[in-house]
Protein backbone atom coordinates (compact mmCIF):
# COMPACT_ATOMS: atom_id res chain seq x y z
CA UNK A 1 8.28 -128.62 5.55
CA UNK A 2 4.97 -127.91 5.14
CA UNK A 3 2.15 -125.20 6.48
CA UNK A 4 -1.55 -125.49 6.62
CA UNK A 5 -3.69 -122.38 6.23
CA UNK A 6 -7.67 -121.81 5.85
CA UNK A 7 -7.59 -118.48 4.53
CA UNK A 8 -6.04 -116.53 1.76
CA UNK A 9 -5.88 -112.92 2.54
CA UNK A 10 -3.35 -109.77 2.64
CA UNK A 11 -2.21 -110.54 6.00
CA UNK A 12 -1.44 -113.94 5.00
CA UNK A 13 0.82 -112.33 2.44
CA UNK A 14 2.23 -110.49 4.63
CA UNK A 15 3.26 -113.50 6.73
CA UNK A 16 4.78 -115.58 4.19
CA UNK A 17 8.58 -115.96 5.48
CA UNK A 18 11.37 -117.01 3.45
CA UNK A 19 12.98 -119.79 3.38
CA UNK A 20 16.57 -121.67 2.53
CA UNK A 21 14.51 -124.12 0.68
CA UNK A 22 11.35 -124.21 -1.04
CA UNK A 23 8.49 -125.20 0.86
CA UNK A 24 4.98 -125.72 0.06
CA UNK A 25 1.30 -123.85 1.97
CA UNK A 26 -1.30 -126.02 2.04
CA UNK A 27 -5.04 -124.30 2.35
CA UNK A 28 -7.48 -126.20 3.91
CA UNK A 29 -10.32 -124.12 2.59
CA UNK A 30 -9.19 -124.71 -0.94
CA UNK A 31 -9.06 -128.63 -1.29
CA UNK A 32 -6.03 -128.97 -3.43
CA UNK A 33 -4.52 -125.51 -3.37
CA UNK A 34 -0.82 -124.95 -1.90
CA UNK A 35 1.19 -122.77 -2.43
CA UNK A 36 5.30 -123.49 -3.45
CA UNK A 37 7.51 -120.38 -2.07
CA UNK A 38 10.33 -120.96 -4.91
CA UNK A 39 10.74 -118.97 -7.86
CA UNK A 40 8.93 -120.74 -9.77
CA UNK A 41 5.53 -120.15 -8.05
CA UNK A 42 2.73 -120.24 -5.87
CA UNK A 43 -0.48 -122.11 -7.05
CA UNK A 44 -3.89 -121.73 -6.70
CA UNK A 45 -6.17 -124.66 -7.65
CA UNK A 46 -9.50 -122.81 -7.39
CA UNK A 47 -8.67 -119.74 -9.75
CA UNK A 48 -6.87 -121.81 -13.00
CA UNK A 49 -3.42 -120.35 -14.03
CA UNK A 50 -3.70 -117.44 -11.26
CA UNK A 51 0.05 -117.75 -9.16
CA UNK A 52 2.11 -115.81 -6.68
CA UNK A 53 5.27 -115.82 -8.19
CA UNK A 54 8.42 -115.27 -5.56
CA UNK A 55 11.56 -114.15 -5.17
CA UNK A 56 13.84 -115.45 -2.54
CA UNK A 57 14.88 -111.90 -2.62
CA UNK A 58 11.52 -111.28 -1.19
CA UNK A 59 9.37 -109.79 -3.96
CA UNK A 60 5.66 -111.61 -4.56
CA UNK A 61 3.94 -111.00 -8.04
CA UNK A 62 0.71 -111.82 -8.79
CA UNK A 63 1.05 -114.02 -12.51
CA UNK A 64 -1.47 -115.84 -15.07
CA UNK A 65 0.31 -119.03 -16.15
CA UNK A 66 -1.97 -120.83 -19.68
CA UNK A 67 -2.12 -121.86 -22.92
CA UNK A 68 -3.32 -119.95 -25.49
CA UNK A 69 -6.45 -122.22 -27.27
CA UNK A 70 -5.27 -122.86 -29.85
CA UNK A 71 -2.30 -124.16 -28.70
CA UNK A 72 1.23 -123.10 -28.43
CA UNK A 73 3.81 -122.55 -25.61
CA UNK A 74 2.26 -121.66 -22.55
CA UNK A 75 2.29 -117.98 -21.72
CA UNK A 76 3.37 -116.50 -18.18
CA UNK A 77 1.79 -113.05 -17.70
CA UNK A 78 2.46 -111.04 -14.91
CA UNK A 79 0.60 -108.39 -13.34
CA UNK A 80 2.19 -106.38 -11.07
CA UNK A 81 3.54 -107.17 -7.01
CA UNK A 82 1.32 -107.95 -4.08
CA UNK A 83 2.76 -104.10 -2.78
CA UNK A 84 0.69 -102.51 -6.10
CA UNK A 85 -1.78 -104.56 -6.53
CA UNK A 86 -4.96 -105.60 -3.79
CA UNK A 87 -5.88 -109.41 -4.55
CA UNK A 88 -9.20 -108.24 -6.21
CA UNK A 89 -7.30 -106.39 -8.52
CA UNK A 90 -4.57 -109.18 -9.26
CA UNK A 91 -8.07 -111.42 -9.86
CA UNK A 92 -9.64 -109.04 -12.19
CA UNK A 93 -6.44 -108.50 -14.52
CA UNK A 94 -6.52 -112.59 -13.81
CA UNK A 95 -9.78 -112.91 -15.58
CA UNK A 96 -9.30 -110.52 -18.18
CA UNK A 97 -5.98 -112.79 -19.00
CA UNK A 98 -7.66 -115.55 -19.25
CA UNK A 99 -10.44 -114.11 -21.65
CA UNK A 100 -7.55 -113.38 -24.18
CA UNK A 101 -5.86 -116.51 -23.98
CA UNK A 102 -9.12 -118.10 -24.82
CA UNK A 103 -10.28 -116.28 -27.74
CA UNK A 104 -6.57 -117.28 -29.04
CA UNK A 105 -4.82 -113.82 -28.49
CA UNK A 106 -1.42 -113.59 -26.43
CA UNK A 107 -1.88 -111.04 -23.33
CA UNK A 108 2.02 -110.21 -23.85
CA UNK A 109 2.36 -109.40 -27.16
CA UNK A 110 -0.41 -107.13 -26.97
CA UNK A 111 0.94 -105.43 -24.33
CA UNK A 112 4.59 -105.01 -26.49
CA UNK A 113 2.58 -103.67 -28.91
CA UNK A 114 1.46 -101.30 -27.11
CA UNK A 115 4.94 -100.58 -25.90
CA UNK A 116 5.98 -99.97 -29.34
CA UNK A 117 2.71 -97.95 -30.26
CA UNK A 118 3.31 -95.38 -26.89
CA UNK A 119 6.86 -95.30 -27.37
CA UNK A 120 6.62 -94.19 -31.13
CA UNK A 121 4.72 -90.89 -29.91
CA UNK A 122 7.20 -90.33 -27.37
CA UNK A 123 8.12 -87.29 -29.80
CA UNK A 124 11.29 -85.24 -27.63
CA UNK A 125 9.21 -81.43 -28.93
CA UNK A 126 5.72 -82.84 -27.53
CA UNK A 127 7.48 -84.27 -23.56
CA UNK A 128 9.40 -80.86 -23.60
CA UNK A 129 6.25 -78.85 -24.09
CA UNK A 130 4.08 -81.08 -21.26
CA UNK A 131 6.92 -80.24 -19.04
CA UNK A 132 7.10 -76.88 -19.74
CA UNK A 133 3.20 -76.35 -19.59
CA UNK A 134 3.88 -78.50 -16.27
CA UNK A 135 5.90 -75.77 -15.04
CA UNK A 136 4.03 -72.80 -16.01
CA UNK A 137 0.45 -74.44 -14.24
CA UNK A 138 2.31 -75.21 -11.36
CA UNK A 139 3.25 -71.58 -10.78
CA UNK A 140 7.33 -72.62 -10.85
CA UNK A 141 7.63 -70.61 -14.44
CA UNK A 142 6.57 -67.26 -14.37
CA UNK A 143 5.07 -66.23 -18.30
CA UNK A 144 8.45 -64.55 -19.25
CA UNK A 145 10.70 -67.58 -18.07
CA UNK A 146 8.32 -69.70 -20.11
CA UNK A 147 8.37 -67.47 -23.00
CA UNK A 148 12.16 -67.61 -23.29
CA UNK A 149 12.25 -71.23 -22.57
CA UNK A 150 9.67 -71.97 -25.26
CA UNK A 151 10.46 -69.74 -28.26
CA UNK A 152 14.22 -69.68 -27.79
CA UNK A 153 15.83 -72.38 -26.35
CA UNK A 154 13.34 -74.89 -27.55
CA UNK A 155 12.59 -73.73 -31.20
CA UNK A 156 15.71 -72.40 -31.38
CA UNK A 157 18.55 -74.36 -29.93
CA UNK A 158 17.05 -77.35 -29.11
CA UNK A 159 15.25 -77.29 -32.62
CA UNK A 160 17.44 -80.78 -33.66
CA UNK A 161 15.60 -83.20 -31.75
CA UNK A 162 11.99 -81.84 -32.07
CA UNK A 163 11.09 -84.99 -34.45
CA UNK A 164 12.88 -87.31 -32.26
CA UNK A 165 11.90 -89.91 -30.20
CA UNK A 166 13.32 -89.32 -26.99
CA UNK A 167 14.45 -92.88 -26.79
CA UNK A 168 16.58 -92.64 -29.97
CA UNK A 169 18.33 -89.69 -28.43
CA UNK A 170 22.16 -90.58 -27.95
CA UNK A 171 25.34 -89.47 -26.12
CA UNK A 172 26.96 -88.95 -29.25
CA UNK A 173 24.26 -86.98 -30.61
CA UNK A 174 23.63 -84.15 -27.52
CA UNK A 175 27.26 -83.95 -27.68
CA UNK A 176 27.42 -83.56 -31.58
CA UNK A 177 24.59 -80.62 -31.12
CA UNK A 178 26.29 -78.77 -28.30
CA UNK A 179 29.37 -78.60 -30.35
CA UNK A 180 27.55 -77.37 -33.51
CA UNK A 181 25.87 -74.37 -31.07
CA UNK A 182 28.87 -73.69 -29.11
CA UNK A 183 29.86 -70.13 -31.03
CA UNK A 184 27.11 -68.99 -28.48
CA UNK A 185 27.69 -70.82 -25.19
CA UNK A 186 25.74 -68.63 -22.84
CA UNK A 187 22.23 -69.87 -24.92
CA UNK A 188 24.36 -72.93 -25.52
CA UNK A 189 24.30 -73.76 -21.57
CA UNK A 190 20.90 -72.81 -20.94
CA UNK A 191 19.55 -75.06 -23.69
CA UNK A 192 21.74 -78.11 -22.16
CA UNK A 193 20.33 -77.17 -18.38
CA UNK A 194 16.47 -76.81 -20.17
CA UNK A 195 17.55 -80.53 -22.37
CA UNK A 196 18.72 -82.15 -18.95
CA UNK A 197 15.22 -81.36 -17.24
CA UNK A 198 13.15 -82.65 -19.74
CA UNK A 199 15.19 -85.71 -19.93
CA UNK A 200 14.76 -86.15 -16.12
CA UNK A 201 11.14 -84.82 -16.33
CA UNK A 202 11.10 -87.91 -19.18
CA UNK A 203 12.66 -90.85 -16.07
CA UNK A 204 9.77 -89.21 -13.55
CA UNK A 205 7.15 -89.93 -15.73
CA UNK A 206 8.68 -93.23 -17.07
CA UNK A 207 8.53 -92.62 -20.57
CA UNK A 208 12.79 -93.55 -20.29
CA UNK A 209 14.36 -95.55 -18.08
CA UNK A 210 16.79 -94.11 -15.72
CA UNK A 211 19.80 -95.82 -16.95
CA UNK A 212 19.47 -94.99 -20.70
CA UNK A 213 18.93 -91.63 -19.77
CA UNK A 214 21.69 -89.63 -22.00
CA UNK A 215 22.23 -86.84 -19.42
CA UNK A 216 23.87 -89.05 -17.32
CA UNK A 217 27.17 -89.87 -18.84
CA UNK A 218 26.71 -85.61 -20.79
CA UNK A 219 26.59 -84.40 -17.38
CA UNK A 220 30.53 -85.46 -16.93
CA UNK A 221 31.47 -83.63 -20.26
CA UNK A 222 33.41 -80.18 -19.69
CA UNK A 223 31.09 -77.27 -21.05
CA UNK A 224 33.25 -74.91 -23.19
CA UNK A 225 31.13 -72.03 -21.52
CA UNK A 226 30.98 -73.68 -17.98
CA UNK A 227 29.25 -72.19 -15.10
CA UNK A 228 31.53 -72.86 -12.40
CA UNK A 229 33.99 -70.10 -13.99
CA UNK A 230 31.20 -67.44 -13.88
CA UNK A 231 32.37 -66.29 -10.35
CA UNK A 232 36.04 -66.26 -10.97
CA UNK A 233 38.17 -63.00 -11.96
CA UNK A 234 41.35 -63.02 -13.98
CA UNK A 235 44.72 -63.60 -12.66
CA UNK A 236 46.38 -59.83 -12.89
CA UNK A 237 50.31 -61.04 -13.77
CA UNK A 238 49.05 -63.69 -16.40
CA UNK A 239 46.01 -63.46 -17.78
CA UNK A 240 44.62 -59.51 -17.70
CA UNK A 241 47.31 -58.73 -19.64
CA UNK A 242 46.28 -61.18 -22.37
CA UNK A 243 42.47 -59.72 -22.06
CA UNK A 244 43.79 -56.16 -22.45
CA UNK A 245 45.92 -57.09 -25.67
CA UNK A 246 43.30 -58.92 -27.45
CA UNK A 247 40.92 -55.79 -26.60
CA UNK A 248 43.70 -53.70 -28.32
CA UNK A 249 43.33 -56.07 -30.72
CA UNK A 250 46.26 -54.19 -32.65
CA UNK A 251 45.94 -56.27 -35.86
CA UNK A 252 42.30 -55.70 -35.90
CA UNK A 253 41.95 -59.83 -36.04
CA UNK A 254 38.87 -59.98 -34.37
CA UNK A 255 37.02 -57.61 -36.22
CA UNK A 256 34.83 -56.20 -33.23
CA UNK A 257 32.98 -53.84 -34.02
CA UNK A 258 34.11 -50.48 -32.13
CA UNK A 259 30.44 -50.05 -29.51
CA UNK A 260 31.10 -53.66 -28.46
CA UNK A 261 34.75 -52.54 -27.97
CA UNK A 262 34.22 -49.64 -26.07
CA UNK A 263 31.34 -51.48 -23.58
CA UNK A 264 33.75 -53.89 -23.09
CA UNK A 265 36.89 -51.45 -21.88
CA UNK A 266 33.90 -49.49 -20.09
CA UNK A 267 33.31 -52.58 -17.87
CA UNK A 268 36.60 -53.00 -17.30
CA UNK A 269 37.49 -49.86 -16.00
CA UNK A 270 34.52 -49.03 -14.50
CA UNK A 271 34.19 -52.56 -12.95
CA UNK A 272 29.88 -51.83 -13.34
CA UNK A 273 27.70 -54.35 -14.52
CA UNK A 274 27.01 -55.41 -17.87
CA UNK A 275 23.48 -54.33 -17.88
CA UNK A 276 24.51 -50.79 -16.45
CA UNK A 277 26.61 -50.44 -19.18
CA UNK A 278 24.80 -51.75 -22.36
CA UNK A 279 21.45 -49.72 -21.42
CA UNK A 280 23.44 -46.87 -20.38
CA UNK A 281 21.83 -43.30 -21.79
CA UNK A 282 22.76 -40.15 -22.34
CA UNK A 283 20.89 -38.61 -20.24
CA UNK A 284 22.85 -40.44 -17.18
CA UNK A 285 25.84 -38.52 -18.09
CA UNK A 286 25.76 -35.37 -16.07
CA UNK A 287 27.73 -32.04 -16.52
CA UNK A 288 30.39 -34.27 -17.89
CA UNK A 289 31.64 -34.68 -14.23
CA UNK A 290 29.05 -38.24 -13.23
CA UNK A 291 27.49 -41.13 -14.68
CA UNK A 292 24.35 -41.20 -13.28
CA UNK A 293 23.13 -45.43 -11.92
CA UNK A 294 19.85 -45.93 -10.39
CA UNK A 295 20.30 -48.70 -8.03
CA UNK A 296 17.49 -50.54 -5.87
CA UNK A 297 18.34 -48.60 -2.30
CA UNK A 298 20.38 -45.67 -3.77
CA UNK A 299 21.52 -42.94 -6.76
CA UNK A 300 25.27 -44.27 -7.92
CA UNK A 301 26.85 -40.61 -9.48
CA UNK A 302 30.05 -42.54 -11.22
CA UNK A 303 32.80 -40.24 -11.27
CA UNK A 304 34.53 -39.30 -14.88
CA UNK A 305 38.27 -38.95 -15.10
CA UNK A 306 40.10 -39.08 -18.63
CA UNK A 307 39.50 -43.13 -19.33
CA UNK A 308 36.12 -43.05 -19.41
CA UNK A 309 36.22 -39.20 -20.85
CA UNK A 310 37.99 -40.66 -24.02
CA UNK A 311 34.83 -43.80 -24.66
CA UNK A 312 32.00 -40.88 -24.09
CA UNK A 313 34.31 -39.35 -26.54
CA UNK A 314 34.40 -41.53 -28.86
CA UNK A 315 31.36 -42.34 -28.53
CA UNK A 316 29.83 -39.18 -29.15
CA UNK A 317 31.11 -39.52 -32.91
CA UNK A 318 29.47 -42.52 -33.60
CA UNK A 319 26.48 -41.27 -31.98
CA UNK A 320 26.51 -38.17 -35.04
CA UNK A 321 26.79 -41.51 -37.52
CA UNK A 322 23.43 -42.96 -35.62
CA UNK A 323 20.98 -40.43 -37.15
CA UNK A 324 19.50 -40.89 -33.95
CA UNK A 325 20.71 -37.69 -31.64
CA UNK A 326 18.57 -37.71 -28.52
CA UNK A 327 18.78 -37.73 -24.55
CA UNK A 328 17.28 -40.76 -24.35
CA UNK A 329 19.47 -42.93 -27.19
CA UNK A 330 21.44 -45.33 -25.51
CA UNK A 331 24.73 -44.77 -25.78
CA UNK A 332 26.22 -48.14 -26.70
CA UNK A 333 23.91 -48.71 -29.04
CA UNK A 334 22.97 -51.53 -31.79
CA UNK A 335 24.40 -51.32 -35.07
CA UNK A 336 21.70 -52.79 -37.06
CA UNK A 337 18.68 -50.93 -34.83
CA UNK A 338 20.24 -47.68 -33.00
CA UNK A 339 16.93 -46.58 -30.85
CA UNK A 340 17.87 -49.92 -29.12
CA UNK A 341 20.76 -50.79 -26.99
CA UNK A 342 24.06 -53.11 -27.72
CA UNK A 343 22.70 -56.77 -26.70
CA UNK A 344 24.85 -59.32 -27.58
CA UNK A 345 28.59 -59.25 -26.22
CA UNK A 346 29.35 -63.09 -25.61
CA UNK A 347 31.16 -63.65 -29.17
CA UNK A 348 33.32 -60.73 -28.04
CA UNK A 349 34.50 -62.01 -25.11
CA UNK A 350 34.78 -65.62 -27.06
CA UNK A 351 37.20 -63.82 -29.45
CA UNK A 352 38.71 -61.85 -26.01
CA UNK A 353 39.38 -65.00 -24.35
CA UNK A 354 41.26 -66.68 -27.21
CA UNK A 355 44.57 -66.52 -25.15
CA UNK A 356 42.89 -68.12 -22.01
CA UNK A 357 41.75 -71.60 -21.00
CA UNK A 358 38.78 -70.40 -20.30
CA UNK A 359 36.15 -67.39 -21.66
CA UNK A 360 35.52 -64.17 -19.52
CA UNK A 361 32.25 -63.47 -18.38
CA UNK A 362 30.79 -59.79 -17.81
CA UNK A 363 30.80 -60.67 -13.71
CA UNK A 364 34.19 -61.88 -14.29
CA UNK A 365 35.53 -58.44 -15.24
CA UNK A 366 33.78 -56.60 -12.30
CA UNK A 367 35.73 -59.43 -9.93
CA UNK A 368 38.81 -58.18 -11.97
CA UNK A 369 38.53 -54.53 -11.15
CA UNK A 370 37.60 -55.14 -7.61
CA UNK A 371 40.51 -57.13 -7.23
CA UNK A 372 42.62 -54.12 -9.08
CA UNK A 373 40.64 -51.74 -5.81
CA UNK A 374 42.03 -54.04 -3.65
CA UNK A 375 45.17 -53.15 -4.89
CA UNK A 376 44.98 -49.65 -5.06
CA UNK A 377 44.72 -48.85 -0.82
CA UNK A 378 42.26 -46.41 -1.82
CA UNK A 379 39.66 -45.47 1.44
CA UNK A 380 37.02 -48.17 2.38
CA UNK A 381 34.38 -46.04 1.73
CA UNK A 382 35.38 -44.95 -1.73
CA UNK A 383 35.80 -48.52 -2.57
CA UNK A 384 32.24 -49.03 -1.88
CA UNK A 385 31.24 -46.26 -3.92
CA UNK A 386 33.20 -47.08 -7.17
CA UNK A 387 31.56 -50.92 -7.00
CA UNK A 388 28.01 -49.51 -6.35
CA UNK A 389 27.36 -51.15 -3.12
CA UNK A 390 25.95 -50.09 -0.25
CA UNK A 391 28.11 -50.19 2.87
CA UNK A 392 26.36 -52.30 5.40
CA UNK A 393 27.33 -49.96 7.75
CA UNK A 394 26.32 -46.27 6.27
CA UNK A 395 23.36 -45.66 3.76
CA UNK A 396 23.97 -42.81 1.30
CA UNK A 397 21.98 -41.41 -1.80
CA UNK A 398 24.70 -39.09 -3.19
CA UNK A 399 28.09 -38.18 -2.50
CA UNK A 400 27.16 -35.22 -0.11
CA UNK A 401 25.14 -37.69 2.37
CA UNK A 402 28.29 -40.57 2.22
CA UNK A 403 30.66 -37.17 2.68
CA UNK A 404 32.37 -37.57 -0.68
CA UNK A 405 33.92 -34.67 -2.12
CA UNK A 406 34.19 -35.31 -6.11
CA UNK A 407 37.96 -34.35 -5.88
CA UNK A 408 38.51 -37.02 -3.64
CA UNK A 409 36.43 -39.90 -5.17
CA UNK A 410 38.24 -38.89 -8.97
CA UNK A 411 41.80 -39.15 -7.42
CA UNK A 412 40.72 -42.37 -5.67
CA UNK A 413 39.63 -43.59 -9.60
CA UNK A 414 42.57 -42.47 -11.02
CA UNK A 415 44.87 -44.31 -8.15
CA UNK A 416 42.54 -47.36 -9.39
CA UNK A 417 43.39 -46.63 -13.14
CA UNK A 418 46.82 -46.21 -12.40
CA UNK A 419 47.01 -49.46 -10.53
CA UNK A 420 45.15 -51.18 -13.89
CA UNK A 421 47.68 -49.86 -16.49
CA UNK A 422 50.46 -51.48 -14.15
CA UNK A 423 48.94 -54.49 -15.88
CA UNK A 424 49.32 -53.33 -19.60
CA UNK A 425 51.43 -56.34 -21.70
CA UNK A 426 53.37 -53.27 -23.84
CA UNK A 427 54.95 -50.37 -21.59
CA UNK A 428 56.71 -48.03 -24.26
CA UNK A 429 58.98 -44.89 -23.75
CA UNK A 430 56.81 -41.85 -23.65
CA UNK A 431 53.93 -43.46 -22.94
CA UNK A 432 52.82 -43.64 -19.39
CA UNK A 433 48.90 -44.91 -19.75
CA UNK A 434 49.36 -47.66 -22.27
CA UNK A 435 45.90 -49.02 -21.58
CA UNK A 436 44.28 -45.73 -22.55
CA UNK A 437 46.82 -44.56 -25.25
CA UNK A 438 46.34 -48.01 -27.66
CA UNK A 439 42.70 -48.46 -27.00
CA UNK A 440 41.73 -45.40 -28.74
CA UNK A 441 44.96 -45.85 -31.08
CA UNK A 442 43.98 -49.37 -32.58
């Protein structure tokens, strides 16, 4: 079947229909011109070589089909789809075609070389810092995200594939580096969330193609540090009791150093947050009776009973080893600098952990002693208190405006504490608090 046409415009495109069979357009205006709708073309007699190349599928390409002049195969060049590209576009990339082909030069393999060229600069440290400069223009990075991002999970932890192309980056080898960076799988995570944006960041700006993108078959691998237990707490009958005996740590296996130790038991029978803890002062602790907490809406005044009496305790001695003896030193403190406070406590819970399936995080033990509260049928308000949080339905700034006596709220702690030492793995005669007697004893 064929169909006669005088013009040769978009909307013409637009109207070609698709057919069972080939079938050839005939333009009047063109003496000799027709058009074949097959995969193998659509001719134009007036502009040599130019053809609409398409697919029964329904795609159109604009394509320069010649000879190079000196000979040779002929070369099929194509140029993009009628959707991209306007016909006076498809005409000029037509005539710049045709210019190479004549002066003997082959349109595609300069184009490959080109390929090869770009894709050689495609350098994994220089995408990774256009993304990241991306972010920070755009306003989505503040300067402190993009500080951390750049100078420690780039140059740090992702410091293996700087001089790689980020084409020649592998399954095998992302997986190979995560292992090799795991003894720190906090920074371990966040480097593999940073890696799998710049490889996506890579697909948007097509300097990969989406299916050789790495992430994709990473993304399946089970983290050792994995986020999705960040919001769980330990199970009190079978694992807490395998957290408190490594925390013993009896044998001294571990080798912990005793101000990691002693933040660690603080968190877990305090059930406050790791940062209220690590940059906990002296100056917080108040007539020996409170632990003083600034929170956002409210003044926390932690009660102290005899647990946390014996770390302040101990404590205290190390702080006459610090050299530094001021209000303001923190009181778990860092080792190798003691003006600043204890950082680091993610190896310790690594080495903590070793009996579980899975390693404790700092928000894992405060789920842990709020479960323990829950326990404990201690008053609802009290409860509150102890976890720092302000009852939706009474606002307090001290214990006198919530109606708090400190009797009260240290009886309600040591119900809590009693409850917690249920949960010791060795009960021996004569000893009634197990948890408190062989932390300070080991």
């Amino acid at each position: 079947m064929n169909i006669v046409s005088d013009k040769l415009d978009n909307n013409f495109i637009d109207a070609i229909a698709l057919k069972e069979s080939p079938y050839f357009i005939t333009f009047t205006k063109y003496p000799g011109l027709r058009l074949k709708v097959n995969p193998k073309g659509i001719t134009f007699t007036k502009y040599p070589g130019l053809r609409l190349k398409v697919n029964p599928k329904g795609r159109i390409s604009y394509i320069t089909y010649g000879r190079i002049r000196f000979g040779g195969n002929p070369r099929t060049i194509t140029h993009g789809p009628t959707t991209k590209l306007s016909i006076s576009e498809a005409l000029d990339k037509h005539y710049q075609t045709t210019k190479l082909l004549e002066k003997g030069l082959d349109p595609n393999l300069i184009k490959k070389t080109k390929t090869i060229q770009f894709s050689k600069t495609l350098f994994f440290e220089d995408i990774a810092m256009q993304y990241l400069n991306e972010k920070k223009n755009n306003k989505e990075y503040s300067d402190l995200y993009f500080n951390h991002c750049k100078d420690y999970l780039l140059r740090n932890k992702l410091k293996k594939f700087h001089k790689l192309n980020i084409i020649a980056i592998t399954h095998d080898l992302i997986n190979d580096w995560y292992v090799s960076i795991s003894n720190t799988p906090s920074s371990a995570n966040s480097a593999m969330i940073l890696l799998t944006k710049i490889f996506s960041y890579a697909v948007t700006k097509n300097y990969i193609d989406f299916h050789s993108n790495p992430i994709n078959s990473v993304n399946s691998v089970q983290l050792k540090y994995s986020n999705n237990k960040r919001n769980i707490q330990m199970d009190l009958k079978h694992e807490l009791p395998k957290f408190i005996y490594q925390l013993w740590d009896p044998l001294n296996i571990h080798k912990v150093n005793l101000i990691t130790k002693y933040a660690i038991y603080m968190m877990l029978i305090t059930g406050m947050k790791k940062n209220d803890v690590l940059k906990m002062k002296w100056s917080q602790v108040t007539n020996k009776k409170f632990i003083k907490i600034e929170k956002k809406s409210f003044i926390q005044l932690f009660p102290i009973n005899n647990h946390i009496e014996d770390v302040l305790y101990e404590m205290s001695l190390l702080r006459i080893k610090s050299l530094v003896q001021n209000e303001d030193q923190y009181i778990f403190y860092n080792l190798k600098e003691p003006t600043k406070p204890l950082s680091n406590i993610r190896k310790s819970l690594i080495k903590y952990s070793v009996d579980l399936d899975w390693v404790v995080f700092p928000e894992a033990i405060r789920k842990t002693f709020t479960k323990v509260i829950n326990e404990s049928a201690i008053p609802t308000h009290h409860y509150y208190y102890l976890l720092g949080l302000n009852n939706k339905t009474s606002s307090f700034n001290s214990l006198s405006d919530y109606n708090i006596s400190t009797i009260e709220l240290i009886k309600s702690l040591d119900v809590v504490h009693k409850r917690l030492e249920s949960f010791s793995p060795m009960k021996m005669p004569g000893i009634s608090e197990p948890l408190r007697y062989f932390i300070n004893n080991t």
